[in-house]
PDB file of N, CA and C in Angstrom:
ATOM      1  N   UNK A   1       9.657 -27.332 -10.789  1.00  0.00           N
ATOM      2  CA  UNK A   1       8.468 -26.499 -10.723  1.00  0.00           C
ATOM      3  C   UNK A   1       7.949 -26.496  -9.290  1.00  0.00           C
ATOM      4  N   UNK A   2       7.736 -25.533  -8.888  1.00  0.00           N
ATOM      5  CA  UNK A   2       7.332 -25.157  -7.607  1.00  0.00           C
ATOM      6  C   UNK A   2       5.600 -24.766  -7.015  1.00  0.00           C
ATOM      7  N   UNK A   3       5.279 -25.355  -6.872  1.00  0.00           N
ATOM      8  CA  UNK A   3       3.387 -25.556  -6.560  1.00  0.00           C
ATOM      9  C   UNK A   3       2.844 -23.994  -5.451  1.00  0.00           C
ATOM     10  N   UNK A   4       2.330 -23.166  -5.650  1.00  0.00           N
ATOM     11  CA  UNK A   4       2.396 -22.423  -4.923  1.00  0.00           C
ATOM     12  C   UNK A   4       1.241 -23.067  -3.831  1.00  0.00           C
ATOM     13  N   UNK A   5       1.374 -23.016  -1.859  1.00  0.00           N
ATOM     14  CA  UNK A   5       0.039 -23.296  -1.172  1.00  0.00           C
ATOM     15  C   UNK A   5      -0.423 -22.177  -0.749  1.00  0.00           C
ATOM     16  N   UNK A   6      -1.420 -22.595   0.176  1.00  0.00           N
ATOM     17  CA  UNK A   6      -2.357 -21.702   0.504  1.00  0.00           C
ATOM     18  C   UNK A   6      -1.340 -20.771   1.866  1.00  0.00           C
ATOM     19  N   UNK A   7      -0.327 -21.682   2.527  1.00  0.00           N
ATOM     20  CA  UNK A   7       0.364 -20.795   3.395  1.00  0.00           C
ATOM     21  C   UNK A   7       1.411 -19.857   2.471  1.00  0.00           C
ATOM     22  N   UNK A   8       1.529 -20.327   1.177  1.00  0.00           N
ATOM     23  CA  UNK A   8       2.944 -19.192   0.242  1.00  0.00           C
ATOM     24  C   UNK A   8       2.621 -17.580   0.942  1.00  0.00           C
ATOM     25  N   UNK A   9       3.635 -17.234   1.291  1.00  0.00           N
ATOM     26  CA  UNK A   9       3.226 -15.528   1.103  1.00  0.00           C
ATOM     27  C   UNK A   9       3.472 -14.939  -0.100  1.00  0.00           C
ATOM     28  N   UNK A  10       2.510 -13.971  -0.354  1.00  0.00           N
ATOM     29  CA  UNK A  10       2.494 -12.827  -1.037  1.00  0.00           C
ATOM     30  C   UNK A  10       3.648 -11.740  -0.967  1.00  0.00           C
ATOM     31  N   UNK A  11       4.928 -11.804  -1.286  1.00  0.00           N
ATOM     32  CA  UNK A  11       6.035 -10.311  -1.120  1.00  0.00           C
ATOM     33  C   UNK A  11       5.768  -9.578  -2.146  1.00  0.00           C
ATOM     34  N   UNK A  12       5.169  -9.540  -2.948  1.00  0.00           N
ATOM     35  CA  UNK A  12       5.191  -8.387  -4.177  1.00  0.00           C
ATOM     36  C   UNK A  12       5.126  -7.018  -2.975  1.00  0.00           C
ATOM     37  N   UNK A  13       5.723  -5.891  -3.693  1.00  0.00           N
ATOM     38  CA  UNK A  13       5.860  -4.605  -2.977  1.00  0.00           C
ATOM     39  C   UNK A  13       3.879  -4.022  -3.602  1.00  0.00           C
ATOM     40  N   UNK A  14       3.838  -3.604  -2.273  1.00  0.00           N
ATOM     41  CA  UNK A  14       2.099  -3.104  -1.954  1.00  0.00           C
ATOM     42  C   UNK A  14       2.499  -1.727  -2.648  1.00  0.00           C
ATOM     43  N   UNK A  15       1.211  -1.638  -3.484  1.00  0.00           N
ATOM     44  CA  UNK A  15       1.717   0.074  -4.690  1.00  0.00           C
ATOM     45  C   UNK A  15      -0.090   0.429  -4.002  1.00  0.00           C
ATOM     46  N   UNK A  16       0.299   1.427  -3.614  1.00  0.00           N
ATOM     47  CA  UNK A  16      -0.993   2.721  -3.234  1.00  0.00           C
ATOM     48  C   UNK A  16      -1.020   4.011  -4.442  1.00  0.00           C
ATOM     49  N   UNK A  17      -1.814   4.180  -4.892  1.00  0.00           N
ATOM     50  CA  UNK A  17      -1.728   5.346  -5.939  1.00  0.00           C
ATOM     51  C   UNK A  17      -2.513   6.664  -5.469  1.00  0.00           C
ATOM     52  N   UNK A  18      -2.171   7.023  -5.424  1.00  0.00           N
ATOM     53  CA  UNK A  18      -3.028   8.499  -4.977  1.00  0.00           C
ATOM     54  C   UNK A  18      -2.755   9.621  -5.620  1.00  0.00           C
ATOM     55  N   UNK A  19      -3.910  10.525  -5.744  1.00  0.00           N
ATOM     56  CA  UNK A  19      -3.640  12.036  -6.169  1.00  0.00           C
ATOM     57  C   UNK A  19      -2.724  12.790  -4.973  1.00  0.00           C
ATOM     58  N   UNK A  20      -2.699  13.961  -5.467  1.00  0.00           N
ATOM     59  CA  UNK A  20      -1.711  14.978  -4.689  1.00  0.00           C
ATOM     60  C   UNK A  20      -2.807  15.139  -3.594  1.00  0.00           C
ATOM     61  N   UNK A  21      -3.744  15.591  -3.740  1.00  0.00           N
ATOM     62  CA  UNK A  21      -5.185  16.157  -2.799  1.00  0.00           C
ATOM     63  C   UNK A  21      -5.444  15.107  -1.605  1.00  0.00           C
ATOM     64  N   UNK A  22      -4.553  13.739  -2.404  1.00  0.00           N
ATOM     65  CA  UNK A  22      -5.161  12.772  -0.459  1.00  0.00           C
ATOM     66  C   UNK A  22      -4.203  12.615   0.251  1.00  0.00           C
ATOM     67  N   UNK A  23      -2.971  13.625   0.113  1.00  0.00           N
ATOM     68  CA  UNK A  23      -2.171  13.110   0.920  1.00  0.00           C
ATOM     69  C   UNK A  23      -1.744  14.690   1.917  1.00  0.00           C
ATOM     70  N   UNK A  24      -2.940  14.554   2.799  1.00  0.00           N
ATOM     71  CA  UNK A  24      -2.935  15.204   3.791  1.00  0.00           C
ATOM     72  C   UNK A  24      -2.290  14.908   4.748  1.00  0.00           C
ATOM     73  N   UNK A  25      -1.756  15.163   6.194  1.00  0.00           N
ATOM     74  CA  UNK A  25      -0.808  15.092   7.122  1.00  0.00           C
ATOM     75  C   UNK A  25      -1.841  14.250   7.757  1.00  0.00           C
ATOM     76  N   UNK A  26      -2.949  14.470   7.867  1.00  0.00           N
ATOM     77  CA  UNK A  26      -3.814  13.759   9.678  1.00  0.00           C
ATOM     78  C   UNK A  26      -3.767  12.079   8.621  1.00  0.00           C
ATOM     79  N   UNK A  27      -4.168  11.756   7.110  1.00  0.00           N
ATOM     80  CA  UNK A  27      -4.533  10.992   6.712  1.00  0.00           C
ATOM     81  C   UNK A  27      -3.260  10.020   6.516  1.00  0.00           C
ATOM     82  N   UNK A  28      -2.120  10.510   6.303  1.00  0.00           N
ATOM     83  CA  UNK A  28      -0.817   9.927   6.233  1.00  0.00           C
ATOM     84  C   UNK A  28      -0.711   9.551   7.582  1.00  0.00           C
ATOM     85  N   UNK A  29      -0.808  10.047   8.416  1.00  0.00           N
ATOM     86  CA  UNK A  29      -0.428   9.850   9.711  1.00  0.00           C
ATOM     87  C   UNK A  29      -1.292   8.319  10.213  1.00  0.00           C
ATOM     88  N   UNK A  30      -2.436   8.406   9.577  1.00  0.00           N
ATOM     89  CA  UNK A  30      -3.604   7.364   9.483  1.00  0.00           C
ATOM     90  C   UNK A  30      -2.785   6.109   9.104  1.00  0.00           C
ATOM     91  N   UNK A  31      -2.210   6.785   7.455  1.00  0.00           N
ATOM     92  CA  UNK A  31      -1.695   4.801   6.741  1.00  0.00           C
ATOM     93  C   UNK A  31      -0.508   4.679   7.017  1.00  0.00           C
ATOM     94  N   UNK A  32       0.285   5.283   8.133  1.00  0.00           N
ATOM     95  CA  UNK A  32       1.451   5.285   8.930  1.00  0.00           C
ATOM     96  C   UNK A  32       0.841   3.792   9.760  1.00  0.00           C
ATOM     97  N   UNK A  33       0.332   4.355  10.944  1.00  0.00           N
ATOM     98  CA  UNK A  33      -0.481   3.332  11.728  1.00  0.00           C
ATOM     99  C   UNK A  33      -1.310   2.614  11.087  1.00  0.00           C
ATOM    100  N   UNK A  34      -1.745   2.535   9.973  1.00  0.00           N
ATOM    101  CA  UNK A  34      -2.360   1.279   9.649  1.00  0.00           C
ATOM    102  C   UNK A  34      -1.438   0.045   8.752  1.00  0.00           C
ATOM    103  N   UNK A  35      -0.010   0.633   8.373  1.00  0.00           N
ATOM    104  CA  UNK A  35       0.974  -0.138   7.957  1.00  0.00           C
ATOM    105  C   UNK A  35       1.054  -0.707   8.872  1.00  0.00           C
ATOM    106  N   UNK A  36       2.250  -0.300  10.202  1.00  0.00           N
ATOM    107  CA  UNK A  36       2.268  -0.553  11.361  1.00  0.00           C
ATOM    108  C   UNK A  36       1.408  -1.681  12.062  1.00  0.00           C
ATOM    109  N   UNK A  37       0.339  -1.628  11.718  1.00  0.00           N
ATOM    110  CA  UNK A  37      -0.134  -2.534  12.510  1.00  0.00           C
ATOM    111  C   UNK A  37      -0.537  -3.949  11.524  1.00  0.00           C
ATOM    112  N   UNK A  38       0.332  -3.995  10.764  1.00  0.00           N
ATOM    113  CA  UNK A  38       0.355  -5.447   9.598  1.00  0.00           C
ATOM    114  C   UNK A  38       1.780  -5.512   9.159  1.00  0.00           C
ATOM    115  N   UNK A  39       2.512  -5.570  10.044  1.00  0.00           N
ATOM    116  CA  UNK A  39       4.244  -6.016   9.694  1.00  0.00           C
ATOM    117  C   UNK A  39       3.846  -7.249   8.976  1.00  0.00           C
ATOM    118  N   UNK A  40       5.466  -6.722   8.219  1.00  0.00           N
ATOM    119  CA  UNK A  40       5.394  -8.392   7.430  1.00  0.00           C
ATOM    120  C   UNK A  40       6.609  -7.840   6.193  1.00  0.00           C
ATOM    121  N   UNK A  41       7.383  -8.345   5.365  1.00  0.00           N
ATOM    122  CA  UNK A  41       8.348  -8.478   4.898  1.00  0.00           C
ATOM    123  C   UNK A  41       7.655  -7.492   3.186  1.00  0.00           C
ATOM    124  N   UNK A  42       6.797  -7.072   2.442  1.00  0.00           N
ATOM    125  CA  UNK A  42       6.719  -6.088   1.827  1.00  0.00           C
ATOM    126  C   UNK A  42       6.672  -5.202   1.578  1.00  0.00           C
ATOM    127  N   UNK A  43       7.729  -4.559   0.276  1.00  0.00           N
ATOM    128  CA  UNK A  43       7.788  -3.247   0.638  1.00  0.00           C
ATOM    129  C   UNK A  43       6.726  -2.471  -0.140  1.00  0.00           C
ATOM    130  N   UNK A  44       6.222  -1.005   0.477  1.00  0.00           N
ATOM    131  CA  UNK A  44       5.329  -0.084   0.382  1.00  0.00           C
ATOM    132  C   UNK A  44       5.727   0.787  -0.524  1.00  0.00           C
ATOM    133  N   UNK A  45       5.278   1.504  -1.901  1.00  0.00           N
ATOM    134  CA  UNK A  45       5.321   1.933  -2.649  1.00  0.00           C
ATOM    135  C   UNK A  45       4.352   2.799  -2.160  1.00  0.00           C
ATOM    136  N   UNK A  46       4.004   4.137  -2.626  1.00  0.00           N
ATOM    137  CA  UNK A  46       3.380   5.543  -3.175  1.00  0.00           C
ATOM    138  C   UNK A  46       3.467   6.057  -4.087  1.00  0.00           C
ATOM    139  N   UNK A  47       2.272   5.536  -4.992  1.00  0.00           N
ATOM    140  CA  UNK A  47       2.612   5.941  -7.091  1.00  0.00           C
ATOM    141  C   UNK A  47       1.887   7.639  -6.547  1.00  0.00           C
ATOM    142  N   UNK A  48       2.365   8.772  -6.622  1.00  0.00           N
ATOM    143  CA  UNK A  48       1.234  10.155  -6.762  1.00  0.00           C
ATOM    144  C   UNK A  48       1.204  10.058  -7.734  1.00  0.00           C
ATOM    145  N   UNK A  49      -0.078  10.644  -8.499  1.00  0.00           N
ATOM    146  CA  UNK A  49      -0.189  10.723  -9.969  1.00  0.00           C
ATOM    147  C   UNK A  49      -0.531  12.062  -9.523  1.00  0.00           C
ATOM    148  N   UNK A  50       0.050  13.020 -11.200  1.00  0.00           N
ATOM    149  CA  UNK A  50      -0.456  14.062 -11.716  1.00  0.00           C
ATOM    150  C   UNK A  50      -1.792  14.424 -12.094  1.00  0.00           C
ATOM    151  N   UNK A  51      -2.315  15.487 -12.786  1.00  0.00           N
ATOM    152  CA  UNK A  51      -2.885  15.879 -13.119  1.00  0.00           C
ATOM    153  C   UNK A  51      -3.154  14.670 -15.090  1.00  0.00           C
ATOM    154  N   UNK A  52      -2.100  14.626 -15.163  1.00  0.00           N
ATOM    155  CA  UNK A  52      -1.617  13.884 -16.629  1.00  0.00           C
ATOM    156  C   UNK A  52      -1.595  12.150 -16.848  1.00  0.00           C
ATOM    157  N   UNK A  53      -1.564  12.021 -15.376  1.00  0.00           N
ATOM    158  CA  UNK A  53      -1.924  10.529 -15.100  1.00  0.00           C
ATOM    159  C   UNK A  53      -0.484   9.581 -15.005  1.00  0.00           C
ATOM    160  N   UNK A  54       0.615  11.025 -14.768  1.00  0.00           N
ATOM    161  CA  UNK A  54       1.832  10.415 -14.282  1.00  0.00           C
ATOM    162  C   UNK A  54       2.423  10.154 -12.990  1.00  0.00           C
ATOM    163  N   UNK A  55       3.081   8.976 -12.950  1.00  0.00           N
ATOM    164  CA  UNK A  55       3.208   8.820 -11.602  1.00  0.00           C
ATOM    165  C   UNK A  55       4.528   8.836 -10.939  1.00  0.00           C
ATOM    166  N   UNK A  56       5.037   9.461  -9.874  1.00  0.00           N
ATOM    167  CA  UNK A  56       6.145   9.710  -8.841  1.00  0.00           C
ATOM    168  C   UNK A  56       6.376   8.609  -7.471  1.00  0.00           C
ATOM    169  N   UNK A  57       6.945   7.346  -7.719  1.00  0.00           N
ATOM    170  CA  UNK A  57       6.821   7.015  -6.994  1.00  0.00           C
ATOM    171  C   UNK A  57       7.622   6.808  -5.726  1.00  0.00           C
ATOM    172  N   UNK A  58       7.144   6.735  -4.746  1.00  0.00           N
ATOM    173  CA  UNK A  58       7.984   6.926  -3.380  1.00  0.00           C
ATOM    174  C   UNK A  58       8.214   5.507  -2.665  1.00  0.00           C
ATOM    175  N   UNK A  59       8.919   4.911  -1.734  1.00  0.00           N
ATOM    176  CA  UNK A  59       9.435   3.660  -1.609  1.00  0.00           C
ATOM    177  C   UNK A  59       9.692   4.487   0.107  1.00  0.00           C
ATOM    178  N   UNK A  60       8.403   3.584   0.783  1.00  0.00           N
ATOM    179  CA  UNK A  60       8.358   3.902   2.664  1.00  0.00           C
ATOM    180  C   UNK A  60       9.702   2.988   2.958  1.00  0.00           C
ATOM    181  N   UNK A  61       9.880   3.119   4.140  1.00  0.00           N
ATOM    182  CA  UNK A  61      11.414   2.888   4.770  1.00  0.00           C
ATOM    183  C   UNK A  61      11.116   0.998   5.143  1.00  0.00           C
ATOM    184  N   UNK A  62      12.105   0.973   5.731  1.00  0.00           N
ATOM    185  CA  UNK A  62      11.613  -0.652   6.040  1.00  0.00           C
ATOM    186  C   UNK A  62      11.036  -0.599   7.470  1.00  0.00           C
ATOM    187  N   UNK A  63      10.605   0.106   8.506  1.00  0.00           N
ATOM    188  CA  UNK A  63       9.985   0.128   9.158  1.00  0.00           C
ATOM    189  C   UNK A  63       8.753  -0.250   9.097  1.00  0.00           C
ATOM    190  N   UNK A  64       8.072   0.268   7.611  1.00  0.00           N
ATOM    191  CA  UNK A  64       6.861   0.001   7.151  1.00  0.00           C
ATOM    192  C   UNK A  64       6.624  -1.158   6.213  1.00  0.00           C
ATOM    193  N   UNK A  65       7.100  -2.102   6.524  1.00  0.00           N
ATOM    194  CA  UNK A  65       6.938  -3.406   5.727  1.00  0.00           C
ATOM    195  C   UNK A  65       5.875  -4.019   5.713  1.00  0.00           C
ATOM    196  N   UNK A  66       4.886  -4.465   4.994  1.00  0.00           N
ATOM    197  CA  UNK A  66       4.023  -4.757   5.784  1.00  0.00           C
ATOM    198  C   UNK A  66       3.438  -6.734   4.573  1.00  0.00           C
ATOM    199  N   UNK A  67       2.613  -7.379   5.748  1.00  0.00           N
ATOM    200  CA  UNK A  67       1.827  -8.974   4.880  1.00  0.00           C
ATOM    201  C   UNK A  67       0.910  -8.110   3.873  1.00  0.00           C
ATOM    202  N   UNK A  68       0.747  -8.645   3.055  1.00  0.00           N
ATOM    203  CA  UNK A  68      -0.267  -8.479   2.056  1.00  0.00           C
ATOM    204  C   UNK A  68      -1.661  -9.222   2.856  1.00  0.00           C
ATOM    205  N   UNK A  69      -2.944  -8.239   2.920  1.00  0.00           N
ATOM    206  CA  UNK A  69      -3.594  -9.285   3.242  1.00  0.00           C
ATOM    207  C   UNK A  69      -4.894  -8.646   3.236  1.00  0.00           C
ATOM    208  N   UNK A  70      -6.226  -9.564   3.068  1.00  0.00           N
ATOM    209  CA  UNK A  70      -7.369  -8.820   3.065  1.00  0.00           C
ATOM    210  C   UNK A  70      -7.842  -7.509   3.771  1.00  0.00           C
ATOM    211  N   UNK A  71      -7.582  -7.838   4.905  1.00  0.00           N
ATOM    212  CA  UNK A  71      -7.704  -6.984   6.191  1.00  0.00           C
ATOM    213  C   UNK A  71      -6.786  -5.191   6.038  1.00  0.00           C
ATOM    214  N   UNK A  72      -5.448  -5.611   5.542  1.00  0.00           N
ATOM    215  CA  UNK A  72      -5.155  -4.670   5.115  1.00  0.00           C
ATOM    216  C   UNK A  72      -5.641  -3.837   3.831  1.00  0.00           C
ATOM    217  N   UNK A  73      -5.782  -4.293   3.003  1.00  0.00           N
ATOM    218  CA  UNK A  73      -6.152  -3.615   1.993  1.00  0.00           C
ATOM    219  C   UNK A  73      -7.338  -3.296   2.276  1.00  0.00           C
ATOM    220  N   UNK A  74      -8.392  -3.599   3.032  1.00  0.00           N
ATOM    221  CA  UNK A  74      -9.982  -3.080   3.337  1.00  0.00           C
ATOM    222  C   UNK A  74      -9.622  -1.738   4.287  1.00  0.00           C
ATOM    223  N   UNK A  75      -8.485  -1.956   5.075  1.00  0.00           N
ATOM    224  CA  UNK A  75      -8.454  -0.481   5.659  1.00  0.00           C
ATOM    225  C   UNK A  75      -7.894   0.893   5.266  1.00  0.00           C
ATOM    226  N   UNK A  76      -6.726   0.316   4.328  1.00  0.00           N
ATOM    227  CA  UNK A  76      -6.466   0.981   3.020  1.00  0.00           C
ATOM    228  C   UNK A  76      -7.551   1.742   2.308  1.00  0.00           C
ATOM    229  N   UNK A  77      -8.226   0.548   2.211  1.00  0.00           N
ATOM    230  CA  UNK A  77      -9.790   1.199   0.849  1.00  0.00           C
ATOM    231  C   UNK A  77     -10.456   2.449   1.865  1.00  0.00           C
ATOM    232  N   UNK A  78     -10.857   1.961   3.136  1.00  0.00           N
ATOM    233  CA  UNK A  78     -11.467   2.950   3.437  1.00  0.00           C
ATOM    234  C   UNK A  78     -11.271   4.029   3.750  1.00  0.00           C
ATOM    235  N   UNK A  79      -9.297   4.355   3.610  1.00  0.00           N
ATOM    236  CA  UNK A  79      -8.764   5.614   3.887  1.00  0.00           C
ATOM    237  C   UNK A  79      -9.161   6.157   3.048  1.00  0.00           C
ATOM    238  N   UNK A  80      -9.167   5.825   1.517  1.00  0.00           N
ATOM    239  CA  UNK A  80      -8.733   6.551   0.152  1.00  0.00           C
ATOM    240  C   UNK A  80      -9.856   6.036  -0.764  1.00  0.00           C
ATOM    241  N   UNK A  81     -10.247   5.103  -0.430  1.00  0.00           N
ATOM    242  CA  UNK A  81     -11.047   4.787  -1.567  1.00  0.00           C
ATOM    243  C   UNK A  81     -10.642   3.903  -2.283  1.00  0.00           C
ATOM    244  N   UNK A  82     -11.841   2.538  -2.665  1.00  0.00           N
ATOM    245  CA  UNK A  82     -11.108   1.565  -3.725  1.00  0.00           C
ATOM    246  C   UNK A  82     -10.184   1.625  -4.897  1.00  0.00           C
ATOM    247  N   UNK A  83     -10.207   2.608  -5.439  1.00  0.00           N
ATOM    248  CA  UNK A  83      -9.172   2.927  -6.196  1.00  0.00           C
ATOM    249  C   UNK A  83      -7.564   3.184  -6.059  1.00  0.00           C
ATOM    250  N   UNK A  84      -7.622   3.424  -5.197  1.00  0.00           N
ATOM    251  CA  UNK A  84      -6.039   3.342  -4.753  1.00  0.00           C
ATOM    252  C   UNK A  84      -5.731   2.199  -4.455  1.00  0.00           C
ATOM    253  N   UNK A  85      -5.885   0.966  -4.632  1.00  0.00           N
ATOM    254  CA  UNK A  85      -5.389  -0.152  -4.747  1.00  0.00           C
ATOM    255  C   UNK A  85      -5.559  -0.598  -6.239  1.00  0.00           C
ATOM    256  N   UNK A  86      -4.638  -0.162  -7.071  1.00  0.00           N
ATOM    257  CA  UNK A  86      -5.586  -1.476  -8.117  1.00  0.00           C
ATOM    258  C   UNK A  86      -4.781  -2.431  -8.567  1.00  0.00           C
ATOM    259  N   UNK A  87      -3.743  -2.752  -8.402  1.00  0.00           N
ATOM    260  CA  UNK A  87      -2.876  -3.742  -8.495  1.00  0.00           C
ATOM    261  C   UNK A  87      -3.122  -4.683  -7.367  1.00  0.00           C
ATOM    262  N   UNK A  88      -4.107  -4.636  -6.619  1.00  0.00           N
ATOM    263  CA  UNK A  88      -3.644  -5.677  -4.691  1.00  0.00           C
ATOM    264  C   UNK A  88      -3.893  -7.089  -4.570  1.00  0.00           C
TER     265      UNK A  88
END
Protein backbone atom coordinates (compact mmCIF):
# COMPACT_ATOMS: atom_id res chain seq x y z
CA UNK A 1 0.00 0.00 0.00
CA UNK A 2 1.27 3.17 -1.06
CA UNK A 3 0.65 6.48 1.29
CA UNK A 4 -0.03 9.28 -0.97
CA UNK A 5 2.31 12.93 0.30
CA UNK A 6 1.84 16.21 0.05
CA UNK A 7 4.73 16.35 -2.81
CA UNK A 8 2.58 13.17 -4.91
CA UNK A 9 1.56 14.78 -8.17
CA UNK A 10 -1.71 14.96 -9.46
CA UNK A 11 -1.56 13.28 -13.47
CA UNK A 12 -5.20 12.71 -13.89
CA UNK A 13 -5.86 14.30 -17.53
CA UNK A 14 -7.35 18.13 -16.79
CA UNK A 15 -11.17 17.87 -18.55
CA UNK A 16 -12.46 21.62 -19.41
CA UNK A 17 -16.13 21.43 -20.53
CA UNK A 18 -17.47 24.06 -22.50
CA UNK A 19 -20.37 25.02 -24.72
CA UNK A 20 -19.89 25.59 -28.46
CA UNK A 21 -20.44 29.62 -27.81
CA UNK A 22 -16.97 29.83 -25.61
CA UNK A 23 -14.85 28.65 -27.86
CA UNK A 24 -13.98 31.68 -29.68
CA UNK A 25 -10.49 32.14 -31.48
CA UNK A 26 -9.11 35.36 -29.23
CA UNK A 27 -10.32 33.10 -26.01
CA UNK A 28 -8.64 29.78 -27.18
CA UNK A 29 -5.77 31.59 -28.05
CA UNK A 30 -6.03 32.83 -24.22
CA UNK A 31 -6.10 28.90 -22.70
CA UNK A 32 -3.36 28.16 -25.33
CA UNK A 33 -1.05 30.54 -23.24
CA UNK A 34 -2.41 29.89 -20.12
CA UNK A 35 -1.65 25.99 -20.54
CA UNK A 36 1.71 26.98 -21.64
CA UNK A 37 2.58 28.69 -18.93
CA UNK A 38 1.97 25.55 -16.29
CA UNK A 39 3.91 22.63 -18.08
CA UNK A 40 3.81 19.60 -16.38
CA UNK A 41 3.12 15.93 -17.47
CA UNK A 42 -1.08 16.08 -17.82
CA UNK A 43 -2.95 15.60 -20.45
CA UNK A 44 -5.71 18.32 -21.51
CA UNK A 45 -9.03 17.20 -22.50
CA UNK A 46 -12.00 19.54 -24.16
CA UNK A 47 -15.52 17.85 -23.24
CA UNK A 48 -17.90 20.53 -25.88
CA UNK A 49 -21.23 19.80 -24.86
CA UNK A 50 -24.32 20.11 -27.01
CA UNK A 51 -27.29 21.63 -26.79
CA UNK A 52 -28.49 17.90 -25.21
CA UNK A 53 -25.79 17.86 -22.67
CA UNK A 54 -23.57 15.64 -24.89
CA UNK A 55 -20.16 15.71 -24.95
CA UNK A 56 -17.27 15.61 -27.89
CA UNK A 57 -14.25 15.29 -26.51
CA UNK A 58 -10.95 16.62 -27.84
CA UNK A 59 -7.39 15.51 -26.43
CA UNK A 60 -4.67 18.95 -26.88
CA UNK A 61 -1.30 17.69 -28.24
CA UNK A 62 1.50 17.07 -25.80
CA UNK A 63 2.84 20.39 -26.13
CA UNK A 64 0.08 21.36 -23.84
CA UNK A 65 0.69 19.23 -20.88
CA UNK A 66 0.20 20.87 -18.15
CA UNK A 67 0.67 20.39 -13.36
CA UNK A 68 -2.60 20.34 -11.99
CA UNK A 69 -2.66 23.15 -9.69
CA UNK A 70 -4.57 25.89 -7.88
CA UNK A 71 -3.21 28.68 -9.79
CA UNK A 72 -4.12 27.03 -12.86
CA UNK A 73 -7.45 26.22 -12.49
CA UNK A 74 -8.25 29.95 -11.02
CA UNK A 75 -7.11 31.19 -14.43
CA UNK A 76 -9.04 28.69 -16.19
CA UNK A 77 -12.18 29.82 -14.02
CA UNK A 78 -11.74 33.20 -14.99
CA UNK A 79 -11.59 32.49 -18.74
CA UNK A 80 -14.91 30.54 -18.74
CA UNK A 81 -16.32 30.52 -15.67
CA UNK A 82 -16.42 28.12 -12.63
CA UNK A 83 -18.19 25.72 -14.31
CA UNK A 84 -16.00 24.51 -16.72
CA UNK A 85 -14.02 22.82 -14.31
CA UNK A 86 -16.04 20.45 -12.46
CA UNK A 87 -14.11 17.49 -12.12
CA UNK A 88 -10.55 19.65 -10.92
Amino acid sequence: MQIPTLEAEDERPLVITLPPVALERQRMMQLGQVLANHPGYCEVHLAVLDEKGNAQVLTFGDRFRVKRDTSLFAEIKILFGPSCLPAA
